[in-house]
Protein backbone atom coordinates (compact mmCIF):
# COMPACT_ATOMS: atom_id res chain seq x y z
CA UNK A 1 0.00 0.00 0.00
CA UNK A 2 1.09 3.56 -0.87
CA UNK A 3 0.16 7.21 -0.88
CA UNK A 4 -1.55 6.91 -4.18
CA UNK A 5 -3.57 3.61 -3.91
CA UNK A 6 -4.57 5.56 -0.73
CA UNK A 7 -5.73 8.42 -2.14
CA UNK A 8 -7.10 6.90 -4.69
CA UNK A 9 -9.50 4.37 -2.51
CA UNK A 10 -9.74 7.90 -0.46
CA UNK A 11 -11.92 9.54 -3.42
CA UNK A 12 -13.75 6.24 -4.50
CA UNK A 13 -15.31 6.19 -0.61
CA UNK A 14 -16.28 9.77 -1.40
CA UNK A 15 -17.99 9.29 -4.67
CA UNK A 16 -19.51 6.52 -2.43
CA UNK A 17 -20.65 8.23 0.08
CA UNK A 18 -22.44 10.87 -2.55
CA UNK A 19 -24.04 7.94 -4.20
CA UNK A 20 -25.25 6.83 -1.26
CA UNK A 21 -26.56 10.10 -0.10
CA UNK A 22 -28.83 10.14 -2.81
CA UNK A 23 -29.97 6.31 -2.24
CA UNK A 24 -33.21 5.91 0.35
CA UNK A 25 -31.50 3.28 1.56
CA UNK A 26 -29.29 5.51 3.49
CA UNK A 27 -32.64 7.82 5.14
CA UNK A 28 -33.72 3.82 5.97
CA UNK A 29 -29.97 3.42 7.44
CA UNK A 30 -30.74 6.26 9.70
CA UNK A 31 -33.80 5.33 11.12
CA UNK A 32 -32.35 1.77 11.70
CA UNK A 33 -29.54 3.62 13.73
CA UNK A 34 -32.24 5.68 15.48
CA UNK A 35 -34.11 3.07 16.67
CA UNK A 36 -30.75 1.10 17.40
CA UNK A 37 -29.92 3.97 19.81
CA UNK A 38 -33.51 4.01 21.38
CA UNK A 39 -33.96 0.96 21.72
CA UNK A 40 -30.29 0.47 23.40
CA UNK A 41 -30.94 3.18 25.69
CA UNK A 42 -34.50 1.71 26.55
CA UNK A 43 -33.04 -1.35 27.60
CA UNK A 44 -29.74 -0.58 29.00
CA UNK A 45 -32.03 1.95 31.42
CA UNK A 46 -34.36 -1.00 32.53
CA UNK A 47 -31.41 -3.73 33.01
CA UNK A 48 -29.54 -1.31 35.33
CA UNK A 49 -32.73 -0.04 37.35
CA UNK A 50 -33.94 -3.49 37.71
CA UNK A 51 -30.27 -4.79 39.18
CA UNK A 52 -29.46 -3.25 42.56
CA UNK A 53 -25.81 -3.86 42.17
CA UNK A 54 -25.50 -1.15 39.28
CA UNK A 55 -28.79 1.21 40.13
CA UNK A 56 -27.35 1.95 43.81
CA UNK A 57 -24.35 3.92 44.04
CA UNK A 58 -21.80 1.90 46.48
CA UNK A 59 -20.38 3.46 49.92
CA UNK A 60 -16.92 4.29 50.38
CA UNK A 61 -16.57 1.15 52.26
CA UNK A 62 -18.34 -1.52 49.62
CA UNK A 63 -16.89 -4.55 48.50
CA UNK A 64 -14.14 -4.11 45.70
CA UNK A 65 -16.55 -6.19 43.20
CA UNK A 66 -19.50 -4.10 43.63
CA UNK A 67 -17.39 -1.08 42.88
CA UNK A 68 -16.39 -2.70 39.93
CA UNK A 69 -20.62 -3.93 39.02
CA UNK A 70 -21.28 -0.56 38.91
CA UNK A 71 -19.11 1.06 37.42
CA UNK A 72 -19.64 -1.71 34.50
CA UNK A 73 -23.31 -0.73 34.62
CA UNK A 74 -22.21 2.05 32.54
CA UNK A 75 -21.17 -0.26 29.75
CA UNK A 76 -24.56 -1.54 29.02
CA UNK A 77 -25.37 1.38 26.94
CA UNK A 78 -22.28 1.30 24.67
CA UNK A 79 -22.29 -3.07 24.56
CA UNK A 80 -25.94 -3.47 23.56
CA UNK A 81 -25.94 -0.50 20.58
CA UNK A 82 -22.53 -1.99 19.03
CA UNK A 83 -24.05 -5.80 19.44
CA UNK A 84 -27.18 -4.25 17.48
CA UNK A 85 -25.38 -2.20 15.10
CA UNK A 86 -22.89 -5.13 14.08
CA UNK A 87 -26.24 -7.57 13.74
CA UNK A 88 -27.84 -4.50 11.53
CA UNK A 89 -24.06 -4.39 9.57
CA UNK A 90 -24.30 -8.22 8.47
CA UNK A 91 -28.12 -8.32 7.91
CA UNK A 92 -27.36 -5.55 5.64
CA UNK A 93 -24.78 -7.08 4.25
CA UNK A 94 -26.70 -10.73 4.08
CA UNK A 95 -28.99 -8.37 1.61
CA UNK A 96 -26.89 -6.92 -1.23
CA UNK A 97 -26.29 -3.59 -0.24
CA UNK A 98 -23.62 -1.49 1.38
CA UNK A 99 -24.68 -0.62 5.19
CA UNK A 100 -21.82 2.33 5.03
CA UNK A 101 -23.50 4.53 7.54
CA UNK A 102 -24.66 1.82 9.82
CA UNK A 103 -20.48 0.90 9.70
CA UNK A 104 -19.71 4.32 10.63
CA UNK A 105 -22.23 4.56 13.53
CA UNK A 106 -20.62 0.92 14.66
CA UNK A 107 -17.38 2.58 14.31
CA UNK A 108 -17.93 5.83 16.78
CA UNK A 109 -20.07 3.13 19.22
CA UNK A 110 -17.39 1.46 19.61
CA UNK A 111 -14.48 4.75 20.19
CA UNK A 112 -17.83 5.98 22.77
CA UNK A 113 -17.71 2.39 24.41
CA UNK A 114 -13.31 2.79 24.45
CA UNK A 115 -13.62 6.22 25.91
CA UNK A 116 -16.86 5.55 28.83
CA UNK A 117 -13.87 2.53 29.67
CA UNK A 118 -11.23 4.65 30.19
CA UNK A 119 -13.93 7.66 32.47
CA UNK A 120 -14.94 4.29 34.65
CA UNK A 121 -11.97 2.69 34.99
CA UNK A 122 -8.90 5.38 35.05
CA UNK A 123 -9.18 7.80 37.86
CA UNK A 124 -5.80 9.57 37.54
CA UNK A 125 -6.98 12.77 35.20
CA UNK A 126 -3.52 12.98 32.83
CA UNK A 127 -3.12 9.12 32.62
CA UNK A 128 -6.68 8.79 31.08
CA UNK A 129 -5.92 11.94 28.70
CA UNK A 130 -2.77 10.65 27.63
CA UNK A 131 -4.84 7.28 26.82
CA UNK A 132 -7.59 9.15 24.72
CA UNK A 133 -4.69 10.94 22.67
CA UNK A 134 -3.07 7.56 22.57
CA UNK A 135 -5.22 4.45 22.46
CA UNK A 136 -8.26 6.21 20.70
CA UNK A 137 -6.19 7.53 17.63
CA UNK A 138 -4.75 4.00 17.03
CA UNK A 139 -8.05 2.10 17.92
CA UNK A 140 -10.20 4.62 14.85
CA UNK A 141 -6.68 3.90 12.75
CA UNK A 142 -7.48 0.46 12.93
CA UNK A 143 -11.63 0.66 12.83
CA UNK A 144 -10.89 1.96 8.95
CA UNK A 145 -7.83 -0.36 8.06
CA UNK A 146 -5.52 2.33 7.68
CA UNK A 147 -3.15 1.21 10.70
CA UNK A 148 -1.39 -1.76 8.63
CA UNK A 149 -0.27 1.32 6.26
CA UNK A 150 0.98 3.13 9.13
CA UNK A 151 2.97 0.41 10.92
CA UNK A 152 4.27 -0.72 7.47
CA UNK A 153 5.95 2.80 7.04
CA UNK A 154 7.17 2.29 10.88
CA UNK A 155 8.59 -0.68 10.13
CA UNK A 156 10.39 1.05 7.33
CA UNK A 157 12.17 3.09 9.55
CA UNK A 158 14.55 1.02 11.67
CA UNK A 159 18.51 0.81 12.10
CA UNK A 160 20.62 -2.18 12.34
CA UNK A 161 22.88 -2.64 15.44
CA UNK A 162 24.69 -5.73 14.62
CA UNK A 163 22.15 -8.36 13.78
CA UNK A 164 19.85 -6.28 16.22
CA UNK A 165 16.84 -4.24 13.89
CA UNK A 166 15.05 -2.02 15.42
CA UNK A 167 12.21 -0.07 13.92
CA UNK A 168 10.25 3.08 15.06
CA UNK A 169 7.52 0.75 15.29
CA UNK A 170 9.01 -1.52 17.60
CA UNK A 171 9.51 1.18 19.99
CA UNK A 172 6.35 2.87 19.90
CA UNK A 173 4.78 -0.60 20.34
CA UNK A 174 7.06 -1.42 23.30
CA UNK A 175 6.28 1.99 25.32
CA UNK A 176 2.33 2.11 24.18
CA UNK A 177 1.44 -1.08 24.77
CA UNK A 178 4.21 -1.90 27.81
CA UNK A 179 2.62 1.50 29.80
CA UNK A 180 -0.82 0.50 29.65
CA UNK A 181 0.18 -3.34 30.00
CA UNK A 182 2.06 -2.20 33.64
CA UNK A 183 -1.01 0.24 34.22
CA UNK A 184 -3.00 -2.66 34.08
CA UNK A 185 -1.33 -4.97 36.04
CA UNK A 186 -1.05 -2.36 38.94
CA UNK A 187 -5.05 -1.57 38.83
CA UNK A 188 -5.31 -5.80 38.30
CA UNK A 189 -2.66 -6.36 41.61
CA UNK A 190 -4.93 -3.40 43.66
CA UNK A 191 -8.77 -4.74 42.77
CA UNK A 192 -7.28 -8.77 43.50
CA UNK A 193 -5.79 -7.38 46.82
CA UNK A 194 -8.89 -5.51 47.59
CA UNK A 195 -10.75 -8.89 46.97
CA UNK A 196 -8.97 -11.52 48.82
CA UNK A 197 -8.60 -9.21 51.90
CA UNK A 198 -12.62 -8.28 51.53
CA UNK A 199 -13.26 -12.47 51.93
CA UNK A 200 -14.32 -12.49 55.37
CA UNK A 201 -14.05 -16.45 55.56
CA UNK A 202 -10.13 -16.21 55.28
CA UNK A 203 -8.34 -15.01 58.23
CA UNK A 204 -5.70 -12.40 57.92
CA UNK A 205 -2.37 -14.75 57.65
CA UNK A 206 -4.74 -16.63 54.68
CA UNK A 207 -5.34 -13.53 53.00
CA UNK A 208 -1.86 -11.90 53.44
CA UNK A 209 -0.80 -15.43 51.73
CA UNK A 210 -3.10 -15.11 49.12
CA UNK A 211 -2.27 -11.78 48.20
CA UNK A 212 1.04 -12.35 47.89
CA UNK A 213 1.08 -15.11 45.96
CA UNK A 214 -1.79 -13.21 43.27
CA UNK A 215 0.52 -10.55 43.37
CA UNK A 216 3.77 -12.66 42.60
CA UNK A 217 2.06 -14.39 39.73
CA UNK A 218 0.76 -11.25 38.10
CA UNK A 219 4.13 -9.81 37.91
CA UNK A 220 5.52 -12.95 36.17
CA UNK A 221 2.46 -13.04 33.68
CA UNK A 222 3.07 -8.87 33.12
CA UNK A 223 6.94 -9.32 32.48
CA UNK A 224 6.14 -12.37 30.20
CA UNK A 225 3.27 -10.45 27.83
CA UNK A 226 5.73 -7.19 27.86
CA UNK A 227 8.57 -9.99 26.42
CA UNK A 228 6.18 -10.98 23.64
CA UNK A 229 5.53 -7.23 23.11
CA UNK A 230 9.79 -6.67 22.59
CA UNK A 231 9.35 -9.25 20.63
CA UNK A 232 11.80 -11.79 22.58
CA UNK A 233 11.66 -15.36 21.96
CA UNK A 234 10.28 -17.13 24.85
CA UNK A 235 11.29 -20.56 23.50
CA UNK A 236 15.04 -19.13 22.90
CA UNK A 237 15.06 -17.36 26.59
CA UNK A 238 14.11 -20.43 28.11
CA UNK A 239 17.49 -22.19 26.73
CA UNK A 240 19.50 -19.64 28.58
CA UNK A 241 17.15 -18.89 31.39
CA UNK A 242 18.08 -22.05 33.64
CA UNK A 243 22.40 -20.87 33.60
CA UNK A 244 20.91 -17.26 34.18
CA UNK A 245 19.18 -18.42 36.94
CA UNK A 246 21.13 -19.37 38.79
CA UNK A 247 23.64 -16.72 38.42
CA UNK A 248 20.81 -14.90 39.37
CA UNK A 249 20.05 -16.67 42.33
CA UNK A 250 23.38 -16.34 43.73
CA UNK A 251 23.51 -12.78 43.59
CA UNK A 252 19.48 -11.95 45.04
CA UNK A 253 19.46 -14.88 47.99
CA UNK A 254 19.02 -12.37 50.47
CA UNK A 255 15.95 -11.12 48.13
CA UNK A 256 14.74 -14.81 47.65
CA UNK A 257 15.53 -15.44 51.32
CA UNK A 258 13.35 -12.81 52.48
CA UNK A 259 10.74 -13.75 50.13
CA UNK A 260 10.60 -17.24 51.33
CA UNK A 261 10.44 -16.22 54.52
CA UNK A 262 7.64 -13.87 54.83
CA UNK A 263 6.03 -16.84 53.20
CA UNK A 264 6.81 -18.78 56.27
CA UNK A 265 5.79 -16.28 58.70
CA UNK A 266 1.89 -16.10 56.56
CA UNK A 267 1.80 -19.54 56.30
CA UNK A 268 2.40 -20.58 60.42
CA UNK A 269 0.74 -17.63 61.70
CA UNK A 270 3.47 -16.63 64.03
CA UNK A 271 3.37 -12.95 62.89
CA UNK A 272 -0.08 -10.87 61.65
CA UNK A 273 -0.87 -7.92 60.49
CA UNK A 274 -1.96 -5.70 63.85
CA UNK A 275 0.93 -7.33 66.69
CA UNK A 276 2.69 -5.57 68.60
CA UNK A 277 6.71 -7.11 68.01
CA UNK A 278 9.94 -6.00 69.41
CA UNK A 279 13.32 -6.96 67.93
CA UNK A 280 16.25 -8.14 69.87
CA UNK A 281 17.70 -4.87 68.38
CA UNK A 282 15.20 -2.79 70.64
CA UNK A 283 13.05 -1.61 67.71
CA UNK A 284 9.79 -2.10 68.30
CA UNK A 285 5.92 -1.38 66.50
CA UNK A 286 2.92 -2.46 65.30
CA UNK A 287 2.85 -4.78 61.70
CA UNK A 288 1.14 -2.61 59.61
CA UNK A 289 1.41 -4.62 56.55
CA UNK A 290 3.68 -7.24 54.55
CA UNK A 291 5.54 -7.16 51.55
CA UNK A 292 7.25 -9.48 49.09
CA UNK A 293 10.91 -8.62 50.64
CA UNK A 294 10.04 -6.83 54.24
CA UNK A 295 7.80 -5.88 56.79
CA UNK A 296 6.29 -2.76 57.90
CA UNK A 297 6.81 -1.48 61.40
CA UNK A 298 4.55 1.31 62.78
CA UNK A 299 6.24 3.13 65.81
CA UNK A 300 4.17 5.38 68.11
CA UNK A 301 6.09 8.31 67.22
CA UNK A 302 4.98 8.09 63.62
CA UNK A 303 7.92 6.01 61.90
CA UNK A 304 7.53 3.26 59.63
CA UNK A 305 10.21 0.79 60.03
CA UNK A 306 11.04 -1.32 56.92
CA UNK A 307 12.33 -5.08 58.57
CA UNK A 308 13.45 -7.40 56.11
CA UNK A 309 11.60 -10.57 56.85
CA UNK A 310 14.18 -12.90 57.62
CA UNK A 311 14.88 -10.87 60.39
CA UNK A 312 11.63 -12.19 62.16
CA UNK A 313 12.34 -15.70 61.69
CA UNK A 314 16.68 -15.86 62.37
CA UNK A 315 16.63 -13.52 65.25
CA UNK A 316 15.00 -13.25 68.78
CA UNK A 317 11.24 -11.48 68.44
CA UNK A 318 9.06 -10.21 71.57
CA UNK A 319 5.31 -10.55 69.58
CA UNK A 320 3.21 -8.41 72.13
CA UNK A 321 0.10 -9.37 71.00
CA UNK A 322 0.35 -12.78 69.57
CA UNK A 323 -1.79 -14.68 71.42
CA UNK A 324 -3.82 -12.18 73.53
CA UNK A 325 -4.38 -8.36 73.14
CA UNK A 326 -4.56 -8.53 77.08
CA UNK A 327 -1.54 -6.98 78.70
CA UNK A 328 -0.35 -6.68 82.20
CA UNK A 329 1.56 -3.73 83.97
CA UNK A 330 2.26 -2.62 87.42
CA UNK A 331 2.72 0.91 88.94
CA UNK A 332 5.08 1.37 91.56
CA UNK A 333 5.30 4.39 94.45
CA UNK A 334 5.77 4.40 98.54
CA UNK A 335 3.77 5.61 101.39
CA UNK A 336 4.72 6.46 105.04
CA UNK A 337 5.01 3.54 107.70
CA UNK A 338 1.97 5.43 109.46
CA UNK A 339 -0.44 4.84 106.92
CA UNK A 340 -3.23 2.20 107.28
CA UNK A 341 -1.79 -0.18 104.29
CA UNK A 342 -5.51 -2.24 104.18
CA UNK A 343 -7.48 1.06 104.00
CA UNK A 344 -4.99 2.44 101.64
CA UNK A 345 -5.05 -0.57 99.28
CA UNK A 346 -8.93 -0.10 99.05
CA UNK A 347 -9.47 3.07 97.82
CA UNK A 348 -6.80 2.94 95.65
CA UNK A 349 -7.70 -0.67 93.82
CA UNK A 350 -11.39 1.52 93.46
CA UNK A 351 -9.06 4.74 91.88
CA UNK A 352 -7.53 2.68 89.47
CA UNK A 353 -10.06 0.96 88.44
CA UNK A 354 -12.77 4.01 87.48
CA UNK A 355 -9.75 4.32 84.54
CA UNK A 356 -11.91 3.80 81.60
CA UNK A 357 -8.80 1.95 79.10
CA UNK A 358 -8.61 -0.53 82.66
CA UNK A 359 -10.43 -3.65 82.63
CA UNK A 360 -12.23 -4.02 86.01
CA UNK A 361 -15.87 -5.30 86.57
CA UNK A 362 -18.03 -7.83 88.44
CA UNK A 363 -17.92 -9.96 85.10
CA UNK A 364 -13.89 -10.02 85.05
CA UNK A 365 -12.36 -12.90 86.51
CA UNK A 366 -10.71 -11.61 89.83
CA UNK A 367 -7.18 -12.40 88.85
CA UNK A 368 -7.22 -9.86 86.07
CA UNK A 369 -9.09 -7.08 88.11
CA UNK A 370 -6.63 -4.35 89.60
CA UNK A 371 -4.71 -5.39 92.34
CA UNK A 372 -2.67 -3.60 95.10
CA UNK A 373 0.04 -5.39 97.53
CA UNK A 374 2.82 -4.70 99.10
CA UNK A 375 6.58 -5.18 97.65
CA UNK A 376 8.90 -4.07 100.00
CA UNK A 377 10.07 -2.35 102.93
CA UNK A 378 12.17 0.40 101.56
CA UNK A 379 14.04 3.16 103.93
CA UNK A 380 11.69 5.85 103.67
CA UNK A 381 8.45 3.55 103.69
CA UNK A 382 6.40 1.34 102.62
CA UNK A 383 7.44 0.25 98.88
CA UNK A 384 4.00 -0.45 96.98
CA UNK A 385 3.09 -1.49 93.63
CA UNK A 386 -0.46 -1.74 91.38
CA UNK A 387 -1.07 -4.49 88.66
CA UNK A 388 -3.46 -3.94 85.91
CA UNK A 389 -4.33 -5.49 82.92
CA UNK A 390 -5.82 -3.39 79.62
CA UNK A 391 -6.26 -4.38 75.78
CA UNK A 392 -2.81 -3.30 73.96
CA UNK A 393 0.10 -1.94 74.86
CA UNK A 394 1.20 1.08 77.42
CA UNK A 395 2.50 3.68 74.70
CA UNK A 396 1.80 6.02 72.82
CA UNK A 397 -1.80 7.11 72.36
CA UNK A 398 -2.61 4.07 74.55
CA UNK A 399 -0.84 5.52 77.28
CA UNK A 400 -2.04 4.62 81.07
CA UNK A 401 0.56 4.05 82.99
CA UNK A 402 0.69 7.93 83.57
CA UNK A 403 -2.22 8.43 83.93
CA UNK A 404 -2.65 5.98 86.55
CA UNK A 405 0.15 7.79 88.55
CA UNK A 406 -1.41 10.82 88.44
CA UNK A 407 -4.35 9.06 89.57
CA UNK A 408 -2.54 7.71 92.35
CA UNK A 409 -0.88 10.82 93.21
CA UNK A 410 -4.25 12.58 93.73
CA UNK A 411 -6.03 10.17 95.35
CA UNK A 412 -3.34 9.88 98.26
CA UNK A 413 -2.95 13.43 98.71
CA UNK A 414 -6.93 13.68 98.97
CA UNK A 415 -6.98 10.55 102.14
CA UNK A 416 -4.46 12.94 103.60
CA UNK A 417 -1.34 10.40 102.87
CA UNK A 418 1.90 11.86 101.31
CA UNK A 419 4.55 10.31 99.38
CA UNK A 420 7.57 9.90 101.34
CA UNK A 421 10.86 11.30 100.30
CA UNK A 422 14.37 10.05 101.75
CA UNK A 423 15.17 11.13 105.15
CA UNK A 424 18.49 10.36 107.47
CA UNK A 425 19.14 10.97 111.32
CA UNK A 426 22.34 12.11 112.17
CA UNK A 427 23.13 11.80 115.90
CA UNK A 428 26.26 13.84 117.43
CA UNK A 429 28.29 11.40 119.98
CA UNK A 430 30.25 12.83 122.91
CA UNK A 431 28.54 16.13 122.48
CA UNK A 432 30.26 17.78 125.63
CA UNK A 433 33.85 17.05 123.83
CA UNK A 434 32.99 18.24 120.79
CA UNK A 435 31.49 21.82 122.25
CA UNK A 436 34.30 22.23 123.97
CA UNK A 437 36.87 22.03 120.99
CA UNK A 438 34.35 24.31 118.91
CA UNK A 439 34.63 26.91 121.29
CA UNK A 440 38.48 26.38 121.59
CA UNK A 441 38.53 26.71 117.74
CA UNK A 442 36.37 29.67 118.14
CA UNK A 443 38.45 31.86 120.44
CA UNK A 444 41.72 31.32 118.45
């Protein structure tokens, strides 16, 4: 194909399309399309008011497939006019004549159905431009067969490294089709994640297994279609890919170790998303979520700690939270040797108690209620200590351990009992003696 076959099929379509113009088949084409459009409409309106899934809007917090149902409700439309239009198309053609306008309407259904895909389904404002200035172009290009011409004279323009060709049309297809083949994986990875962790019959190791594995095995299928796309041969790569395998392997162990492992971790449950962990290192936080390589660590102070996950499984690991959310700490302070220790204990078991992140009840077993006792005899007074058990951990924003001192603090001073503070005696021996030699002193 060249420039003047093309022009010349160019200005047999338009004496065509003059013909036509004149024909009453073409007024009959338009009322076919007219009623093709009503009647698409018509239906398309009744199938999504009838089905709750795509009538009713979904809340922020709906399932990730009824997102996804509704937002394909908007596809009816477009899907039923093109299925009529292309059954109009080869009835048409089934009866001797040239349906050229009912083509043409099929054509722009089917950029209108390309273009209501991209509005429902791309939510980033310049990525979905940059597809209707891209994908569009190429998809009318090839509605109206002029795209072979077009990749033909791509094709044409290439430059040879070696025995390596390549052709404008190589590249364009790498970086069109490669972007929108990793855009599509990412969306794919997010709506799979979104499912499996939305399955409330899988519990959260399951799901964090799950998800990693979906999201493992739609990177290899992504980097396999983008290898087609280059143009590499699979069959050839494979030859190779064993010996570059393992050269690979021996330089990304760590990577494949920590891979591995979080897999471990999922699969036995020892670590879930939501503990509380501290390393032997002294780094400590909440598991906010898992990756292929590491862990994330939330601290209380706003960090996120990145721990690769063999660390969890080769080194010591304090996991808070593990098997109960329950927690127990103690407050410790003193009180005078004067003071009534059983009336003290009392009130201030009630105090601690009234704390609203305490547990404490009739209907909580007595061992867990607050308790106070005595520890020790100190120098000053009596060394005392409270025990207390609450759902996660003292820190941060879950803080009670100070406020349970103040507590403490106030309710002593208001039963009239004060905190003792160190005190010594010193007694003076041989005091006669030693006034004596201070007055000596005092007159030289």
């Amino acid at each position: 194909m060249n420039i003047e076959s093309l022009q010349t099929d160019f200005d047999e379509l338009i004496q065509t399309a003059m013909v036509s113009l004149s024909s009453g088949l073409t007024y009959l084409q338009l009322a076919v399309i007219f009623v093709i459009y009503a009647s698409a409409y018509g239906l398309s309106f009744k199938l999504r008011h009838s089905i709750g899934v795509t009538h009713n809007a979904p809340v922020e917090a709906a399932h990730a497939t009824t997102k996804l149902l509704y937002r394909l409700g908007d596809m009816i439309f477009p899907v039923l006019a093109i299925s009529l239009l292309k059954i109009s198309t080869l009835v048409g053609e089934s009866l001797q004549f040239s349906p050229w306008l009912i083509q043409t309407a099929f054509t722009i259904a089917i950029l209108i159905f390309v273009n209501s895909l991209i509005t429902a389904f791309v939510t980033k404002k310049n990525l979905a431009r940059a597809f209707r200035w891209v994908l569009l172009p190429i998809l009318f290009l090839h509605l109206i067969d002029v795209l072979p011409f077009i990749v033909a004279v791509l094709e044409s323009m290439s430059i040879e490294l070696g025995n390596l060709s390549i052709s404008a049309y190589g590249v364009a297809r790498v970086v069109i089709f490669g972007g929108f083949l990793f855009w599509l994986g990412r969306e794919s990875n997010a709506f799979g994640k979104a499912v499996i962790k939305n399955q409330k019959s899988l519990d959260v190791p399951t799901k964090e297994v799950f998800t990693k594995l979906f999201e493992v095995g739609l990177f290899c299928i992504v980097v396999l279609l983008l290898m087609n796309i280059m143009g590499i041969n699979l069959t050839t790569f494979a030859v190779f890919g064993g010996a570059l395998g393992v050269g690979i392997g021996l330089g990304l162990q760590t990577i494949a170790s920590n891979f591995i492992s979080g897999i471990i971790i999922l699969l036995d449950k020892s670590l879930t998303v939501g503990d509380f962990v501290e390393l032997d290192d002294g780094q400590k936080g909440f598991v906010r979520e898992f990756r292929m390589r590491y862990a994330v660590l939330e601290t209380y102070d706003g960090k996120d700690i990145l721990v690769p996950n063999e660390k969890f499984i080769s080194s010591l690991l304090t996991n808070w939270t593990h098997k109960d959310p329950k927690q127990r700490y103690r407050v410790d302070f003193s009180v005078p040797y004067a003071t009534d220790i059983r009336q003290m204990v009392e009130f201030i078991k009630v105090a601690v108690a009234e704390h609203p992140q305490v547990i404490s009840g009739e209907d909580v077993p007595f061992e867990e209620r607050p308790d106070c006792e005595i520890d020790s005899f100190g120098d000053s007074g009596v060394n005392m200590f409270v025990e207390f058990w609450m759902l996660g951990i003292d820190d941060g924003k879950n803080r009670v351990g100070g406020d349970l001192m103040l507590i403490i603090f106030e309710t002593l001073r208001a039963n009239g009992i004060e905190i003792p503070f160190p005190q010594r005696e010193v007694r003076i021996l041989n005091e006669d003696t030693n006034a004596t030699s201070m007055s000596r002193e005092a007159d030289k």
